[in-house]
Protein backbone atom coordinates (compact mmCIF):
# COMPACT_ATOMS: atom_id res chain seq x y z
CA UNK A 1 97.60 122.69 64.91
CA UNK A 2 100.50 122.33 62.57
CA UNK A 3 99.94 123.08 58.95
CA UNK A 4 101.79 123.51 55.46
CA UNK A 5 101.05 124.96 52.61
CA UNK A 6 102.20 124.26 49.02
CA UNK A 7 101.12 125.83 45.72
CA UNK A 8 103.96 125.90 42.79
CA UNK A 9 103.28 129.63 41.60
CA UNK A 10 100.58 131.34 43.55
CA UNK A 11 101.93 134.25 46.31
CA UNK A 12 101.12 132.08 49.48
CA UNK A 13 101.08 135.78 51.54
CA UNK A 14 97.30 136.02 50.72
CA UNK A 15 96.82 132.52 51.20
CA UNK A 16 98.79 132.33 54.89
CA UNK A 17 96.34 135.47 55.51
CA UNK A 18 93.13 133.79 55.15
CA UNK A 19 94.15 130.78 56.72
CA UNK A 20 95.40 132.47 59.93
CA UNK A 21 92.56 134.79 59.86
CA UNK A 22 90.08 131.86 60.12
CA UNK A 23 92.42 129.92 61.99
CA UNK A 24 94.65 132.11 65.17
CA UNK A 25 95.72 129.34 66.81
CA UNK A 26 97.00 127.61 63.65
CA UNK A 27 100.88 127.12 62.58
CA UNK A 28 101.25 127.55 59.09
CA UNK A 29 104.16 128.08 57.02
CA UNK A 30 104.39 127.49 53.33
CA UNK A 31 106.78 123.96 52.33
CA UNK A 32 110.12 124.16 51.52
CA UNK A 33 112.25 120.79 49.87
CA UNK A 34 113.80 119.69 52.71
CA UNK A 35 110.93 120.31 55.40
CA UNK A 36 110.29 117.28 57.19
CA UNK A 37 108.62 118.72 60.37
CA UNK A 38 105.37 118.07 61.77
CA UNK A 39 102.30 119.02 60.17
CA UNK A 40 98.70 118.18 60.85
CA UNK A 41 97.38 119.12 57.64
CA UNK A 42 98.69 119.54 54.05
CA UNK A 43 97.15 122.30 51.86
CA UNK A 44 97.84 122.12 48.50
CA UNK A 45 98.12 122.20 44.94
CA UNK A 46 100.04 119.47 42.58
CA UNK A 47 102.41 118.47 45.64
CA UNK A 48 106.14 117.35 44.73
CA UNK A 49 106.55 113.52 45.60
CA UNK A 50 109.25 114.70 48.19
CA UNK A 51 106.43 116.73 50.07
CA UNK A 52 104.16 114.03 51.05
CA UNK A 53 105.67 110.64 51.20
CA UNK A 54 106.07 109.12 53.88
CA UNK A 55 105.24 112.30 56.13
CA UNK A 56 104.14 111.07 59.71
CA UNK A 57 101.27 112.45 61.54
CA UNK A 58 99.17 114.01 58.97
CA UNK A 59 95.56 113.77 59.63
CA UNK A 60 94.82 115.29 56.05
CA UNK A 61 95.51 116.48 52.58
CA UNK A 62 93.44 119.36 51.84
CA UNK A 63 93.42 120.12 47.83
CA UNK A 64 93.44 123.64 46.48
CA UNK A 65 90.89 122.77 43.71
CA UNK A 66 88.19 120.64 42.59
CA UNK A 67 89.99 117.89 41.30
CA UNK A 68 92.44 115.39 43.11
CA UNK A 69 93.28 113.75 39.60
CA UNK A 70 96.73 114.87 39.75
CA UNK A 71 97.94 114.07 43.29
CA UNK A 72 95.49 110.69 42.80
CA UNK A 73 97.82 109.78 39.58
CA UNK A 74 100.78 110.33 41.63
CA UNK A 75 100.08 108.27 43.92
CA UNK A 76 99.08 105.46 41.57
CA UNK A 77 102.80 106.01 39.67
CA UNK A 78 104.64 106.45 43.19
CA UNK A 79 102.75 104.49 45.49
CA UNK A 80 103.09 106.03 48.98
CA UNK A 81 102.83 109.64 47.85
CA UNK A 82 99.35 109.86 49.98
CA UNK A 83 100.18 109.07 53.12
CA UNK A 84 98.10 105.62 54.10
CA UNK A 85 95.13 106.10 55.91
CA UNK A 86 94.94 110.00 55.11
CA UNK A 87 91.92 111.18 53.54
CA UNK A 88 92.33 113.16 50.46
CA UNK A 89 89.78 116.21 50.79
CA UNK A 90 88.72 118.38 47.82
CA UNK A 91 86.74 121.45 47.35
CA UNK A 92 83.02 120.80 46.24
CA UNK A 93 82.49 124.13 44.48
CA UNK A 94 83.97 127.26 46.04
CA UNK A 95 82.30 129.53 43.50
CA UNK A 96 84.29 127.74 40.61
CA UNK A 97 80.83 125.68 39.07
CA UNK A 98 78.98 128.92 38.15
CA UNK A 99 82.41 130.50 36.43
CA UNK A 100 82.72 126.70 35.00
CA UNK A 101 78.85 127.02 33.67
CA UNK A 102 79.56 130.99 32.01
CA UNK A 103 82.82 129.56 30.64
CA UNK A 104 80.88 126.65 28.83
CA UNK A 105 78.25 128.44 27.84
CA UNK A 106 79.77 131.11 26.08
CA UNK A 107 82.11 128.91 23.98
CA UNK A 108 79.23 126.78 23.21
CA UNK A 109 77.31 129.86 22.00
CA UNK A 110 80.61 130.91 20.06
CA UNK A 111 80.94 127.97 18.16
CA UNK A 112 77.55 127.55 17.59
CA UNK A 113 76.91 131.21 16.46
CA UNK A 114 80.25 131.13 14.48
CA UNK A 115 81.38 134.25 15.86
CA UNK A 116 85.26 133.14 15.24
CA UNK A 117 84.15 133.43 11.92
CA UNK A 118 82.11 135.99 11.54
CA UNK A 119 85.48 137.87 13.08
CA UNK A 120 87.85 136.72 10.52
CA UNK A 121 85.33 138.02 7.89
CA UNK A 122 85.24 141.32 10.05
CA UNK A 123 88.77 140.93 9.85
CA UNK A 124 89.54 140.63 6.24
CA UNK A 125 86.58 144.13 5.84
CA UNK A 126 83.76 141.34 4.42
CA UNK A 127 80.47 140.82 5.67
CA UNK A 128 78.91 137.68 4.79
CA UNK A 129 75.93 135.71 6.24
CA UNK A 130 76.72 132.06 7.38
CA UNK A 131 74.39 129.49 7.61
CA UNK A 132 73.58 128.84 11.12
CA UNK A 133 74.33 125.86 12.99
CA UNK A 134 71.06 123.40 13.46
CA UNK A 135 70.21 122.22 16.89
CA UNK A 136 69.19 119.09 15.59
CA UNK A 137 72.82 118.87 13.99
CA UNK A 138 75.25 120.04 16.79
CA UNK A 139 77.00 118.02 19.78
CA UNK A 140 79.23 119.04 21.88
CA UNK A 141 81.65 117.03 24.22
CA UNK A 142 81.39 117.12 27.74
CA UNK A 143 84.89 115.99 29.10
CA UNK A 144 85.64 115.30 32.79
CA UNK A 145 83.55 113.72 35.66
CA UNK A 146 81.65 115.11 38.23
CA UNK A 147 80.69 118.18 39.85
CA UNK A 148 81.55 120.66 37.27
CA UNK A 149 80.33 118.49 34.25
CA UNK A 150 77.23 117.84 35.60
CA UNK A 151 76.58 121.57 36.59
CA UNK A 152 77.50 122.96 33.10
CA UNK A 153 75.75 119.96 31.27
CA UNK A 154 72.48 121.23 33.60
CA UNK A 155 73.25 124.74 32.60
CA UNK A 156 73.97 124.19 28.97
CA UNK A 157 70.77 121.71 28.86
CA UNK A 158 68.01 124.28 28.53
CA UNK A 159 69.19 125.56 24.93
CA UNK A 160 68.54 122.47 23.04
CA UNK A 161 72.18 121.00 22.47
């Protein structure tokens, strides 16, 4: 089994690792511009047009994240980028809904307590009590689709907003 990897910034050495840990009897090596040889499966994150299209053989794109928006978008602006007839696989969770859901919930609670400022008050050597927030008066926006905006809307639910 043939397989590249491709992530703009991240040190692939960890990533290479893991994968051959899991996966002895794999061939991985991280893309270069210019590599055109066969590969079974693509693992990536925001893929450069030159990586993908028109690559033979593939049986997969593997994403590196939740979304696919951006390699979905390139496609639609370049189409061809994904491969025909190769599915386009993304992670479900991976851990990243419950960081999603603490992230959420504590700038919620920020806002909502006005802690920013509260610390500019702290800031300036004031103290000054600020009328609360009511429930009945504060929305928030949810922005995205699936997975992770359902699980922090779920999450977020319970305290009234």
């Amino acid at each position: 089994m043939d397989i590249i990897f491709y992530h703009p910034f991240y040190d692939t050495a960890p990533w290479l690792a893991g994968i051959g840990s899991r996966l002895p009897q794999a061939n991985i090596r991280v893309w270069q511009p210019g590599d055109n040889q066969h590969a079974d499966y693509a693992i990536v994150w925001r893929p450069p047009y030159e990586m993908l299209a028109g690559r033979q053989g593939l049986k997969a794109i593997l994403a590196l994240g939740a979304g696919v928006d951006a390699i979905v978008e390139q496609d639609r602006a370049n189409p061809g980028f994904i491969p025909a007839g190769v599915p386009l696989i993304r992670l479900q969770d991976a851990g990243m809904a419950l960081q999603m859901e603490e992230y959420v919930f504590a700038a919620v609670l920020r806002y909502f307590r006005r802690m920013d400022e509260y610390q500019h008050l702290q800031q300036q050597g004031r103290w000054q009590l600020l009328e609360p927030h009511a429930y009945a008066d504060f929305y928030y926006w949810r922005d995205g689709a699936g997975h992770f905006r359902a699980s922090c809307s779920h999450s977020i639910g319970p305290l009234w907003f």
